[in-house]
PDB file of N, CA and C in Angstrom:
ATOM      1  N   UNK A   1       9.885  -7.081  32.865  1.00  0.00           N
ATOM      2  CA  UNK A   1       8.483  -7.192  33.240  1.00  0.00           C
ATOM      3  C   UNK A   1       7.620  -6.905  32.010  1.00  0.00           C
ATOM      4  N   UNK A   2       6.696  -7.288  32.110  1.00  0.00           N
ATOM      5  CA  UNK A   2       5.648  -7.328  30.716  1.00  0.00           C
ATOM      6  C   UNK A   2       4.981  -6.171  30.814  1.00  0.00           C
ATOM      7  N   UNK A   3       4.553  -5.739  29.542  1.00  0.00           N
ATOM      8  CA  UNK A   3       4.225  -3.927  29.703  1.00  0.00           C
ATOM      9  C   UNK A   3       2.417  -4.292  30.337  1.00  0.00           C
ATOM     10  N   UNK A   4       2.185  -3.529  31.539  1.00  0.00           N
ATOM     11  CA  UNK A   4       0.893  -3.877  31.763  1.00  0.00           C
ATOM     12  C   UNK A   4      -0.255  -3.996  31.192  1.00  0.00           C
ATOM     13  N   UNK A   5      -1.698  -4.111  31.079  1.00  0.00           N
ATOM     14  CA  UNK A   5      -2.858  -4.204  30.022  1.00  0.00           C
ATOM     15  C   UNK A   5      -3.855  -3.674  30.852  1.00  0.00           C
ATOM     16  N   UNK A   6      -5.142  -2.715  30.115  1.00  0.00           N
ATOM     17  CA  UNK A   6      -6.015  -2.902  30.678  1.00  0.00           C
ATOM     18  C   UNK A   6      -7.197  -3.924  30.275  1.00  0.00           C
ATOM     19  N   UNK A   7      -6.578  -4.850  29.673  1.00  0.00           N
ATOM     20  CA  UNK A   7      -7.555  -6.565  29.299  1.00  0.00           C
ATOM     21  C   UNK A   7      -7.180  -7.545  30.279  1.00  0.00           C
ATOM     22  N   UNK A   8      -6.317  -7.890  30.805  1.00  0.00           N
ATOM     23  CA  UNK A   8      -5.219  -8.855  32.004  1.00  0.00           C
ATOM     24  C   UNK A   8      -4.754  -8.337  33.152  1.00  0.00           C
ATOM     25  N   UNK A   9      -4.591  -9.134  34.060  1.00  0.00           N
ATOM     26  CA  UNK A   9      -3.382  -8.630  35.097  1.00  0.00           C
ATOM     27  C   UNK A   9      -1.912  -9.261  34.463  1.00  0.00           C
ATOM     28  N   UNK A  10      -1.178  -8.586  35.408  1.00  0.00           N
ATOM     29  CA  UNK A  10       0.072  -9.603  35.416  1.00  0.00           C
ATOM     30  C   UNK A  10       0.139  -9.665  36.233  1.00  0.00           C
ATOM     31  N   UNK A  11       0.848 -11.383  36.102  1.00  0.00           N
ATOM     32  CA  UNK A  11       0.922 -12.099  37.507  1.00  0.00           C
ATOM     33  C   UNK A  11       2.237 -12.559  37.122  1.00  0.00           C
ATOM     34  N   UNK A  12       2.858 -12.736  38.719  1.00  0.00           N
ATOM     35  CA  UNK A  12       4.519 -12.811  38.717  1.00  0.00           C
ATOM     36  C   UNK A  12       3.699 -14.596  38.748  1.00  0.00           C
ATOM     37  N   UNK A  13       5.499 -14.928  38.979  1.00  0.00           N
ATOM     38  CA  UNK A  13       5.680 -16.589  39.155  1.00  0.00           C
ATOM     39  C   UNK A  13       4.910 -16.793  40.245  1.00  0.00           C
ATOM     40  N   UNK A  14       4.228 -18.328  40.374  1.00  0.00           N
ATOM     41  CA  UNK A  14       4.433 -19.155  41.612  1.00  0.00           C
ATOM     42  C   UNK A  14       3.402 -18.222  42.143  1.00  0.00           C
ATOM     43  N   UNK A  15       2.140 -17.664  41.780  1.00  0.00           N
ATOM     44  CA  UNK A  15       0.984 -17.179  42.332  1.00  0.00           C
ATOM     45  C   UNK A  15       0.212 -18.165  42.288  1.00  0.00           C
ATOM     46  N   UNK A  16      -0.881 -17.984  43.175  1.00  0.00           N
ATOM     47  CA  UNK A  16      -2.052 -19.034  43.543  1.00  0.00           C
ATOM     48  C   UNK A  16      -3.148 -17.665  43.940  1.00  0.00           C
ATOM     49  N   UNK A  17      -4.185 -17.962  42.571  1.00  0.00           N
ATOM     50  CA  UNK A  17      -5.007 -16.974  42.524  1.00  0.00           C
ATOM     51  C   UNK A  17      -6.698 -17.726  42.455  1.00  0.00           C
ATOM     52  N   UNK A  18      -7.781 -17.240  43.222  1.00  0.00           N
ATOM     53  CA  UNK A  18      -9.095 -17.947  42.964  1.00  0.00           C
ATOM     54  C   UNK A  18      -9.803 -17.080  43.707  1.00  0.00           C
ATOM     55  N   UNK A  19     -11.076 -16.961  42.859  1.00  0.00           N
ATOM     56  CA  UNK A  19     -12.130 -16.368  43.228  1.00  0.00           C
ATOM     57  C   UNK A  19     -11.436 -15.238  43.220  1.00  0.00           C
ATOM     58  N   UNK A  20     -10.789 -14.865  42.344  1.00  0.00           N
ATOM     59  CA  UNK A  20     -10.377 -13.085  42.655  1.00  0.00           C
ATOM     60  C   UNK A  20     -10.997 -12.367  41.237  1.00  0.00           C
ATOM     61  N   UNK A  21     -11.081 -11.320  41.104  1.00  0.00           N
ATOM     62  CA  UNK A  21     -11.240 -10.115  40.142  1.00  0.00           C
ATOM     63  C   UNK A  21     -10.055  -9.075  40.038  1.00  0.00           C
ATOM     64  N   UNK A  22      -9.668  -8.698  38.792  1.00  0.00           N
ATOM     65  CA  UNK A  22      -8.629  -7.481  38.650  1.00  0.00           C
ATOM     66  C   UNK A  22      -9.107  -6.414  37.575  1.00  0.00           C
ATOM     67  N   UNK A  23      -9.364  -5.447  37.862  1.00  0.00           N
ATOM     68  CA  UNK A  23      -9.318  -3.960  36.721  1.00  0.00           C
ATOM     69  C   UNK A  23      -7.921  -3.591  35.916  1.00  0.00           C
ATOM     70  N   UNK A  24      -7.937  -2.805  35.158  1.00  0.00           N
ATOM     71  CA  UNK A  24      -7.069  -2.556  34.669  1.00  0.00           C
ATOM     72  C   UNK A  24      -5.689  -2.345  34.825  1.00  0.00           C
ATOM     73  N   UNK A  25      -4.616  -2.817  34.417  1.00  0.00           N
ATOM     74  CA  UNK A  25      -3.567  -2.107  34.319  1.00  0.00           C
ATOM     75  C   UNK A  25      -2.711  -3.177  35.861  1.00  0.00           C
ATOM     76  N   UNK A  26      -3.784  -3.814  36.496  1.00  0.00           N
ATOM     77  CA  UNK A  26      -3.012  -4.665  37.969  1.00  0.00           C
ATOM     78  C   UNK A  26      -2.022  -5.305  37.449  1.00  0.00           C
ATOM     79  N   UNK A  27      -1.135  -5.502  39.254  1.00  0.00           N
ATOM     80  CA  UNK A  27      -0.110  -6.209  38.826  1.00  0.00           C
ATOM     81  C   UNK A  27       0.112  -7.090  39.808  1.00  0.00           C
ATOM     82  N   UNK A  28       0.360  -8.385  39.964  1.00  0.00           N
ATOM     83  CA  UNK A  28       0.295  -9.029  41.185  1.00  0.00           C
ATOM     84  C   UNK A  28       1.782  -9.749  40.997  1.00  0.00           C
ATOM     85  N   UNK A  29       2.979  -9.592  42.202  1.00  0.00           N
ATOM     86  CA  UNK A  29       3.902 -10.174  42.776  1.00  0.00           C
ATOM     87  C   UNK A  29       3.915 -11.045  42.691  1.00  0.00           C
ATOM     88  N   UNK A  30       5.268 -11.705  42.133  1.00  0.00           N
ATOM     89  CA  UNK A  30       5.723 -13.150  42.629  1.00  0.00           C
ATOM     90  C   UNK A  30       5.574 -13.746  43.696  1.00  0.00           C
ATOM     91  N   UNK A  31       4.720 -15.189  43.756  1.00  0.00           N
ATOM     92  CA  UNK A  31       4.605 -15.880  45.002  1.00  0.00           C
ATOM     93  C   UNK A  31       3.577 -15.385  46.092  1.00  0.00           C
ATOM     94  N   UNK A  32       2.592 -14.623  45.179  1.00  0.00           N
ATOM     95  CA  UNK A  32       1.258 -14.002  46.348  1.00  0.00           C
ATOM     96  C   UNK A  32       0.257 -14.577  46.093  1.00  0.00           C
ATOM     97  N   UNK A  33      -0.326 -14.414  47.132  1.00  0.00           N
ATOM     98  CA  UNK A  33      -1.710 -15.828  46.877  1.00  0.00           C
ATOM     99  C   UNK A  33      -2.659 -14.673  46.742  1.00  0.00           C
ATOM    100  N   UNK A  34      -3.928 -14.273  46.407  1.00  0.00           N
ATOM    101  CA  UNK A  34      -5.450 -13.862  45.880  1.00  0.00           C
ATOM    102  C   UNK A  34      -6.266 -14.720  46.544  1.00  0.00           C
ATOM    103  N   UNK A  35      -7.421 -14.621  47.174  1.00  0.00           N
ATOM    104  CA  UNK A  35      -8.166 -15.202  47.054  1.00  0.00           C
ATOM    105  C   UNK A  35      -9.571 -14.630  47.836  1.00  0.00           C
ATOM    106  N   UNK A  36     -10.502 -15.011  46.763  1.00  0.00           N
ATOM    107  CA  UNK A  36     -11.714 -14.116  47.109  1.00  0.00           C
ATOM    108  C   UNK A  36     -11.691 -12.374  47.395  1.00  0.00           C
ATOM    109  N   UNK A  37     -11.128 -12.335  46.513  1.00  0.00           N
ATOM    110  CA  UNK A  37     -10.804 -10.586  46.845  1.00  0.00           C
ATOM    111  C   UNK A  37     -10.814 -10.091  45.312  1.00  0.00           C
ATOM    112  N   UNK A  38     -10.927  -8.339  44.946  1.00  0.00           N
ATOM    113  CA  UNK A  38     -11.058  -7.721  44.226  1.00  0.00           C
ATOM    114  C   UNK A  38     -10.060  -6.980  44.193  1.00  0.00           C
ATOM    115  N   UNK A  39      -9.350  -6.589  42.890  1.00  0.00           N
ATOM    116  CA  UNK A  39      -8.686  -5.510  42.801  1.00  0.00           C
ATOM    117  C   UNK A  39      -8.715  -4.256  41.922  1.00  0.00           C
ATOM    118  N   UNK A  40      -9.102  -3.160  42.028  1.00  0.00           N
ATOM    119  CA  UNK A  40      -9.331  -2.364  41.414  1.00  0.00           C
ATOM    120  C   UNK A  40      -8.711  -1.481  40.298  1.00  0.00           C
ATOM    121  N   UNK A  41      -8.564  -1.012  39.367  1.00  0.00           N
ATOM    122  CA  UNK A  41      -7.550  -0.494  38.294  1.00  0.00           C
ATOM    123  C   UNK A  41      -6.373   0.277  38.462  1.00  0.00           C
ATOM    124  N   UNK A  42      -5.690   0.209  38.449  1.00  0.00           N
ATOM    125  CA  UNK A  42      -4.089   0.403  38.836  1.00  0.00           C
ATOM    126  C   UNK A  42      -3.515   0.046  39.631  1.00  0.00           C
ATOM    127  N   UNK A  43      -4.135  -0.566  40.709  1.00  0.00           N
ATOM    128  CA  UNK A  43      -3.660  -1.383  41.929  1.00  0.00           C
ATOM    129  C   UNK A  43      -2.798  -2.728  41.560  1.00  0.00           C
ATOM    130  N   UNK A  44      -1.790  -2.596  42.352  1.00  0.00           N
ATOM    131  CA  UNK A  44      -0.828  -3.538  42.540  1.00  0.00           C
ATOM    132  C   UNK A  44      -0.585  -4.541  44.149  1.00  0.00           C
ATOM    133  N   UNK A  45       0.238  -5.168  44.127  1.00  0.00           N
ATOM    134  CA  UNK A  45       1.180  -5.597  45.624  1.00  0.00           C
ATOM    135  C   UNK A  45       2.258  -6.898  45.115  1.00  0.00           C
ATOM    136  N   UNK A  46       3.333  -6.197  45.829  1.00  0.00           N
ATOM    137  CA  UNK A  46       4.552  -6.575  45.661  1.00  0.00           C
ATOM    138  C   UNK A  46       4.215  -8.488  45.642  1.00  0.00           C
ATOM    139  N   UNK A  47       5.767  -8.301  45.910  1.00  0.00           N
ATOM    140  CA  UNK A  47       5.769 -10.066  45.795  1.00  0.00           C
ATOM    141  C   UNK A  47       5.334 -10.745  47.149  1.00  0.00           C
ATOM    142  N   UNK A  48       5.083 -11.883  48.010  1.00  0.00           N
ATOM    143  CA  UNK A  48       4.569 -12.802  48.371  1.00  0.00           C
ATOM    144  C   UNK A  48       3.737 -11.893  49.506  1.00  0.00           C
ATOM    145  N   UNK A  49       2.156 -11.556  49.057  1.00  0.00           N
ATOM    146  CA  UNK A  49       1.492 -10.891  49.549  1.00  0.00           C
ATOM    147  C   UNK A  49       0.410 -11.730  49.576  1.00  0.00           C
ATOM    148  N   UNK A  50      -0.444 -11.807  50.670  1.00  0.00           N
ATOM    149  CA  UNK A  50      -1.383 -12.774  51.087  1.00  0.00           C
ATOM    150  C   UNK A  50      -2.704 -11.957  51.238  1.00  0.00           C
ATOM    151  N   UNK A  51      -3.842 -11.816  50.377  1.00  0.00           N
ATOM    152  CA  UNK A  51      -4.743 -11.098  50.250  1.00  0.00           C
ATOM    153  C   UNK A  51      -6.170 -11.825  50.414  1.00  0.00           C
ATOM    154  N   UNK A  52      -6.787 -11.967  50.999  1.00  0.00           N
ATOM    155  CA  UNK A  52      -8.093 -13.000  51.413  1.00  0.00           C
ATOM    156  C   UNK A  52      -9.339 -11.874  51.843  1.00  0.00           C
ATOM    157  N   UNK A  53     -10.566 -12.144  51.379  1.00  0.00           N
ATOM    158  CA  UNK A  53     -11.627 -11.745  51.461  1.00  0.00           C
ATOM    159  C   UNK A  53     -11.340  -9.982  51.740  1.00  0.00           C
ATOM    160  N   UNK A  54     -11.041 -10.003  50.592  1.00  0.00           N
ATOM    161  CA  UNK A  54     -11.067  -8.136  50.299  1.00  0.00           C
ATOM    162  C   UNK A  54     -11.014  -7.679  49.401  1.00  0.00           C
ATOM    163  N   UNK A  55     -11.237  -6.183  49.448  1.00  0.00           N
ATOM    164  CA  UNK A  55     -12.181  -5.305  48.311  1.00  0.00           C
ATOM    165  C   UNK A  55     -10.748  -4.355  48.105  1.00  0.00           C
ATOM    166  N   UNK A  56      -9.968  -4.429  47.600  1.00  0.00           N
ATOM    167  CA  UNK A  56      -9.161  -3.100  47.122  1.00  0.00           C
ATOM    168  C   UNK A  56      -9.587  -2.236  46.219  1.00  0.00           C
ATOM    169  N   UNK A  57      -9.657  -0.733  46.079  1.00  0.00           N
ATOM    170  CA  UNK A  57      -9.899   0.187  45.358  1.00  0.00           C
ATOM    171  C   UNK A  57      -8.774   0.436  44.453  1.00  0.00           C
ATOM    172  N   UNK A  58      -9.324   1.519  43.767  1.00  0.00           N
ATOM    173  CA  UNK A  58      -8.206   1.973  42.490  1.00  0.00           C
ATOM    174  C   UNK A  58      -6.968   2.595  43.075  1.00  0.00           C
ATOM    175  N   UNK A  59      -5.489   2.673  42.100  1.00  0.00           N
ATOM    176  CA  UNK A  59      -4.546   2.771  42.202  1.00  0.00           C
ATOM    177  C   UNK A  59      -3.929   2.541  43.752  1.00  0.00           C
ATOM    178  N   UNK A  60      -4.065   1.158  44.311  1.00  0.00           N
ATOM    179  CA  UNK A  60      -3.550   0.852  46.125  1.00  0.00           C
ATOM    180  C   UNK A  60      -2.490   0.506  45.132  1.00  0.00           C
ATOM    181  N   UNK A  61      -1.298   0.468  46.425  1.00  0.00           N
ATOM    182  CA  UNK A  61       0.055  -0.027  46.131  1.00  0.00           C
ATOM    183  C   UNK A  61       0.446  -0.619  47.465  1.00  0.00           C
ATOM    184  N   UNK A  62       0.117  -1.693  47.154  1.00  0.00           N
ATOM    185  CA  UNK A  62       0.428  -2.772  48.982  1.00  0.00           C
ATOM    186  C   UNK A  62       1.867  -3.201  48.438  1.00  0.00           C
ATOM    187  N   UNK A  63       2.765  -3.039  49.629  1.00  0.00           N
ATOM    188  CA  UNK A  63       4.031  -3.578  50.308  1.00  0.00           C
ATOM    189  C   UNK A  63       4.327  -4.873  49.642  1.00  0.00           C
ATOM    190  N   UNK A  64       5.479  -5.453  49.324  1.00  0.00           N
ATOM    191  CA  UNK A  64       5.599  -6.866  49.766  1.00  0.00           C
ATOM    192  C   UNK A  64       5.624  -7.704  50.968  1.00  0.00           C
ATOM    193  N   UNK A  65       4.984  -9.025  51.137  1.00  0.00           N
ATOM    194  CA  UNK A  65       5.181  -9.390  52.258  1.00  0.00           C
ATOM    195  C   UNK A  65       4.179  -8.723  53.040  1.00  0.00           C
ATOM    196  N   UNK A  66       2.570  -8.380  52.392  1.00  0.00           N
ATOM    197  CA  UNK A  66       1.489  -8.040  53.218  1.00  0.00           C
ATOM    198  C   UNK A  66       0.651  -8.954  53.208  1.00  0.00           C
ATOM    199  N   UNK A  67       0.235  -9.252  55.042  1.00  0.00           N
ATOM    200  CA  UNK A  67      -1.345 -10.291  54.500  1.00  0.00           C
ATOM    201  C   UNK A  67      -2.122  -8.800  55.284  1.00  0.00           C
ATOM    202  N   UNK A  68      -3.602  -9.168  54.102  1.00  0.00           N
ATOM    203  CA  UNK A  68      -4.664  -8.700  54.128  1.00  0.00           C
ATOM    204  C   UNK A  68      -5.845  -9.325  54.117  1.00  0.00           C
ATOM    205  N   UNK A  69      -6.573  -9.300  54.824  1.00  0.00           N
ATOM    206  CA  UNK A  69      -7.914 -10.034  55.030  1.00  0.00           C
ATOM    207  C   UNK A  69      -8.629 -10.949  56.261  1.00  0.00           C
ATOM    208  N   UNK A  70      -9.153 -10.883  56.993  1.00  0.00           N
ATOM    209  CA  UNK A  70      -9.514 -11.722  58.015  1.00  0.00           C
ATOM    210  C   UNK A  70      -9.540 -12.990  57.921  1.00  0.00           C
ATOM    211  N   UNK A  71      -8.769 -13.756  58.297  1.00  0.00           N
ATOM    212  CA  UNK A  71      -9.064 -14.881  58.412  1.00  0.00           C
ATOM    213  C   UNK A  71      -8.644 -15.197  60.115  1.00  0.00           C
ATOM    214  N   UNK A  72      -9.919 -16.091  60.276  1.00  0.00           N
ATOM    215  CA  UNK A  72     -10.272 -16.140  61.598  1.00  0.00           C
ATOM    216  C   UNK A  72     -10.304 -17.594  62.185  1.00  0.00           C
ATOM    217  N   UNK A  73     -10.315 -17.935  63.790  1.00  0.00           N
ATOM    218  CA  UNK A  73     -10.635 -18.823  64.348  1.00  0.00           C
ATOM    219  C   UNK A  73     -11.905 -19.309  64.826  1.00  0.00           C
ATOM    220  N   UNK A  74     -12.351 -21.100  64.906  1.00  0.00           N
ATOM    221  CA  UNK A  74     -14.034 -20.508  66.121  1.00  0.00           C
ATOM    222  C   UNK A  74     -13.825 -20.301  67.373  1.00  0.00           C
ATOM    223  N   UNK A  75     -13.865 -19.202  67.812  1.00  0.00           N
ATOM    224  CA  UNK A  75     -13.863 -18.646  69.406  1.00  0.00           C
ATOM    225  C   UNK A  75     -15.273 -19.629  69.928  1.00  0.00           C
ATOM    226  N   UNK A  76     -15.810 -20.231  69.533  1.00  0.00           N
ATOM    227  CA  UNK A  76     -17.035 -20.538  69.900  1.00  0.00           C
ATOM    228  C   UNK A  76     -16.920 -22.019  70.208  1.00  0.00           C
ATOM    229  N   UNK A  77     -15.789 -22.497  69.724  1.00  0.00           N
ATOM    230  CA  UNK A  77     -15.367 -24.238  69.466  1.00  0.00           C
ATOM    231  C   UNK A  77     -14.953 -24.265  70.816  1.00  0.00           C
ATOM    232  N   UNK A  78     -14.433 -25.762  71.186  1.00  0.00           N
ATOM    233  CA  UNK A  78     -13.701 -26.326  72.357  1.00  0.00           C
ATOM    234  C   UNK A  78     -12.380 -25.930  72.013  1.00  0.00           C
ATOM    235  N   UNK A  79     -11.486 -25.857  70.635  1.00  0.00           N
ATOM    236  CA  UNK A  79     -10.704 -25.727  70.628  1.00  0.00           C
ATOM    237  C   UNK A  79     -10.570 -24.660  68.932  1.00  0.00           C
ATOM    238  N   UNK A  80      -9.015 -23.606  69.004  1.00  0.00           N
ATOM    239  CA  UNK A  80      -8.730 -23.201  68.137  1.00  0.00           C
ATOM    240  C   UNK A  80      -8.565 -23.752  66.546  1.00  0.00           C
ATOM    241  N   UNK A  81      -7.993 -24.742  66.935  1.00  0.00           N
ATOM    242  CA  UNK A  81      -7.252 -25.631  65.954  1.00  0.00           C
ATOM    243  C   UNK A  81      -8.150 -25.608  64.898  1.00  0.00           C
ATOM    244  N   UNK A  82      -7.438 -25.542  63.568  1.00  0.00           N
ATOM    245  CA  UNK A  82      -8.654 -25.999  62.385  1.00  0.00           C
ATOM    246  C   UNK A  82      -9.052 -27.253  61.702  1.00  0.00           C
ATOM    247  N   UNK A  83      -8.526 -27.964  62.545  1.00  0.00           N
ATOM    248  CA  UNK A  83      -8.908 -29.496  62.537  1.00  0.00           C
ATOM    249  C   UNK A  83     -11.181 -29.483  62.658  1.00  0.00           C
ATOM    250  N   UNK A  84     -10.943 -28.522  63.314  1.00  0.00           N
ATOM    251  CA  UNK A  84     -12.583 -28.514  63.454  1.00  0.00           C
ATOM    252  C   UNK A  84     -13.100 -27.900  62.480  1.00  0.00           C
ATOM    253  N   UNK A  85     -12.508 -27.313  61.495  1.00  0.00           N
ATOM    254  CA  UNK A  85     -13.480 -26.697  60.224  1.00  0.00           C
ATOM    255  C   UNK A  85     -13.065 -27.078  59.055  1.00  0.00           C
ATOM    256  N   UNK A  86     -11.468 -27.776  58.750  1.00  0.00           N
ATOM    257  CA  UNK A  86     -10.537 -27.905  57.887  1.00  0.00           C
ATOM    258  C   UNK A  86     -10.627 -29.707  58.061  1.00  0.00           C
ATOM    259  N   UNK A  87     -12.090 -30.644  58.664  1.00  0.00           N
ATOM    260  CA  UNK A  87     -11.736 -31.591  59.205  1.00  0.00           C
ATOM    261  C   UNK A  87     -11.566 -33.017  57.972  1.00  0.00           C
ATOM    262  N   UNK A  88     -11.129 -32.213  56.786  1.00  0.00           N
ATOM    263  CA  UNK A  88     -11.317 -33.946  55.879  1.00  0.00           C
ATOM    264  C   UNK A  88      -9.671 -33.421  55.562  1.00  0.00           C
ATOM    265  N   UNK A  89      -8.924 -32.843  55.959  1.00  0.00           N
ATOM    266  CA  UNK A  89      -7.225 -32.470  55.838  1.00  0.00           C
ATOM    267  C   UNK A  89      -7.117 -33.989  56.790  1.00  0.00           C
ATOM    268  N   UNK A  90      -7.993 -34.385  58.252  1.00  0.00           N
ATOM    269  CA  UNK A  90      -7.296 -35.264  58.894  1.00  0.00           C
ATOM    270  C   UNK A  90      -7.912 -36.386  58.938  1.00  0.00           C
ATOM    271  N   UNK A  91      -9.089 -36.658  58.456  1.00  0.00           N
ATOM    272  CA  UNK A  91      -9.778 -37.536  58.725  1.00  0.00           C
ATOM    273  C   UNK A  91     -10.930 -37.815  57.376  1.00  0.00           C
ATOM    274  N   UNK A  92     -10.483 -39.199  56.506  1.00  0.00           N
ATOM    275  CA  UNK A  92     -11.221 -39.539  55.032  1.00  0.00           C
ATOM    276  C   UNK A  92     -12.728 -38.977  55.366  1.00  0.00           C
ATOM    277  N   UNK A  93     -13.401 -39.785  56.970  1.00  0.00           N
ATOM    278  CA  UNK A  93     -14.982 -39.749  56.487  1.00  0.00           C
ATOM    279  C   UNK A  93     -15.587 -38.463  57.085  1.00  0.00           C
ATOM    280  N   UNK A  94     -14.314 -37.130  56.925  1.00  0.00           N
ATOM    281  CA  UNK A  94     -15.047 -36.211  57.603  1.00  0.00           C
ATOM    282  C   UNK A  94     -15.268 -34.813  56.703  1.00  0.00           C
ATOM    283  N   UNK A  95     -15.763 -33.968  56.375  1.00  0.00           N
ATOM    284  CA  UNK A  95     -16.293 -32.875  55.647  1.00  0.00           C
ATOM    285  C   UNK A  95     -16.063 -31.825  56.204  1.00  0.00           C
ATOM    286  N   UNK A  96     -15.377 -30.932  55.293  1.00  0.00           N
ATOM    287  CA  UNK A  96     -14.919 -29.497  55.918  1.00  0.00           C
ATOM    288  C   UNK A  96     -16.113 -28.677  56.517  1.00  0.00           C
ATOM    289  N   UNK A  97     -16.110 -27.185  57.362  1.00  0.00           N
ATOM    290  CA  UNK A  97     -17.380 -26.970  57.783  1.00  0.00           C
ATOM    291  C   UNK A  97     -17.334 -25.795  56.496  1.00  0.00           C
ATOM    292  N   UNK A  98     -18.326 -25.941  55.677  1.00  0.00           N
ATOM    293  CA  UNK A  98     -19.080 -24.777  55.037  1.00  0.00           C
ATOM    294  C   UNK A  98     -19.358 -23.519  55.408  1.00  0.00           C
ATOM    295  N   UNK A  99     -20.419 -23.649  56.408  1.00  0.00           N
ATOM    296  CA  UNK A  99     -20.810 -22.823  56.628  1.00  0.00           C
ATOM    297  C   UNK A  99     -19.648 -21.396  57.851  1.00  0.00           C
ATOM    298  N   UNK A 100     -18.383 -22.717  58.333  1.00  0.00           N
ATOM    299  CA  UNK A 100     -17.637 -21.626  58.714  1.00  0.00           C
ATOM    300  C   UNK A 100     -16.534 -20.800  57.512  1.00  0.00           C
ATOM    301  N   UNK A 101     -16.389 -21.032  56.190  1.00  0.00           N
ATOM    302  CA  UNK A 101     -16.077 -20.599  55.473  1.00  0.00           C
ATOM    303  C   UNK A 101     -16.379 -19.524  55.127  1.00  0.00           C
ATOM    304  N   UNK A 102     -18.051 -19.961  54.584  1.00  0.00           N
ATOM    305  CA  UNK A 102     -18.962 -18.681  54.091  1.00  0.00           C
ATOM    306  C   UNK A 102     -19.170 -17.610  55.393  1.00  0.00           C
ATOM    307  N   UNK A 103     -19.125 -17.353  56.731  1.00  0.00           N
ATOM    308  CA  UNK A 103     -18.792 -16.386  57.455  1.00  0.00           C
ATOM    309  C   UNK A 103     -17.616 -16.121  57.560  1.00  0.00           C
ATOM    310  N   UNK A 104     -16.417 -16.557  56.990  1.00  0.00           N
ATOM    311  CA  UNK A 104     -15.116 -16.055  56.931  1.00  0.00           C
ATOM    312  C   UNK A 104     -15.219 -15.417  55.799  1.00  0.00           C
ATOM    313  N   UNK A 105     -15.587 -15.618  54.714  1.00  0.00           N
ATOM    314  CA  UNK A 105     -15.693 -14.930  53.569  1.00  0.00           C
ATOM    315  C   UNK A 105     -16.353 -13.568  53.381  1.00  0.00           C
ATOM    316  N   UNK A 106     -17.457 -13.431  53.973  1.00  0.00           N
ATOM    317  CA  UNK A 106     -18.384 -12.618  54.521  1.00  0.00           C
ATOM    318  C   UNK A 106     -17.947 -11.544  54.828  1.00  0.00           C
ATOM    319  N   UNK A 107     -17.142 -11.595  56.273  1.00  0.00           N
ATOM    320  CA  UNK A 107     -16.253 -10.612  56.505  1.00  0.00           C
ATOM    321  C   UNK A 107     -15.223  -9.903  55.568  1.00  0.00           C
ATOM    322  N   UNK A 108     -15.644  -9.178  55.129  1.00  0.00           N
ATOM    323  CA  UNK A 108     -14.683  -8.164  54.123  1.00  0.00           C
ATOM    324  C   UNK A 108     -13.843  -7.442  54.654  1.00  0.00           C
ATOM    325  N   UNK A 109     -12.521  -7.535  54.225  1.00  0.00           N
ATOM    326  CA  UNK A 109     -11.787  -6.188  54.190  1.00  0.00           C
ATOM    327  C   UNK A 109     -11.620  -5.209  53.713  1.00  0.00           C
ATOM    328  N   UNK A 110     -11.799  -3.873  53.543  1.00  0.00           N
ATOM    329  CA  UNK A 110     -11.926  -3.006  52.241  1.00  0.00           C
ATOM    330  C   UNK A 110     -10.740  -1.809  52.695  1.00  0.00           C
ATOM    331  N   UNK A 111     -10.553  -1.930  51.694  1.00  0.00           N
ATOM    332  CA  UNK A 111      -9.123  -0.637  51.435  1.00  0.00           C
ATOM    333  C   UNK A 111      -9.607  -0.038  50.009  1.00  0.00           C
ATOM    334  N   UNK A 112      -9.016   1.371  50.467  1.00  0.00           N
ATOM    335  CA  UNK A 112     -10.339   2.751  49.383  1.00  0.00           C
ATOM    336  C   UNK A 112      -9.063   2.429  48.410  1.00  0.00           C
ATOM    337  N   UNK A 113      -9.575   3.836  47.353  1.00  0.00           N
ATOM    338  CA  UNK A 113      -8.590   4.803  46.647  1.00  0.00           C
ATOM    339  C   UNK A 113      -7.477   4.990  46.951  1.00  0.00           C
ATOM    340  N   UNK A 114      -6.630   5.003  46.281  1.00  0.00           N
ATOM    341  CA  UNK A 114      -5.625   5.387  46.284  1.00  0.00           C
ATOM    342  C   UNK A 114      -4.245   5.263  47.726  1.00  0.00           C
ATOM    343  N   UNK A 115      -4.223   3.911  48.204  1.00  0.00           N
ATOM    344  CA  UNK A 115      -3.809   4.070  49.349  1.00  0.00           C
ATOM    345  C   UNK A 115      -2.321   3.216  49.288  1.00  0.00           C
TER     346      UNK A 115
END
């Protein structure tokens, strides 16, 4: 393993990282996705850890094989499925919904210090 930095994270293989932030010294698992989330200085998580719209604090040490973060359905739709917000995955002349994104995003998860 590569000696850690407080200029970089390290990131294992086969990560898929966006919209994220890392402090010093992080280390992110093989095969874990980031996204829209923060990680704070010494904080780590093992390998294929699924982290979405959250705030981690300094020195966390998440599990492998953790998802973290809300990601949600519209309870409000006719139906669950994300064909209704995810709708140009099925259909060329149709446009994902925005604005249900940006309230998924919204919702934060936050995990303190040292946990």
């Amino acid at each position: 393993m590569p000696r850690l930095s407080p200029d970089a994270p390290v990131i294992g293989a086969d990560c898929e990282i966006g919209d994220s932030s890392f402090g010093a010294y992080v280390q992110i698992g093989a095969g874990s996705r980031i996204a829209h989330s923060t990680l704070g200085d010494y904080s780590y998580c093992d390998r294929m850890c699924d982290i979405a719209n959250a705030s981690v604090g300094k020195f966390a040490n998440i599990a492998a094989f953790v998802r973290i973060g809300p990601t949600d359905h519209p309870m409000d739709r006719a139906s669950l499925h994300h064909f209704l917000y995810r709708s140009s995955y099925y259909w060329e002349d149709a446009a994902d919904d925005p604005a249900f994104f940006a309230r998924r995003r919204a919702r934060r998860c936050e995990i303190g210090h040292d946990t």
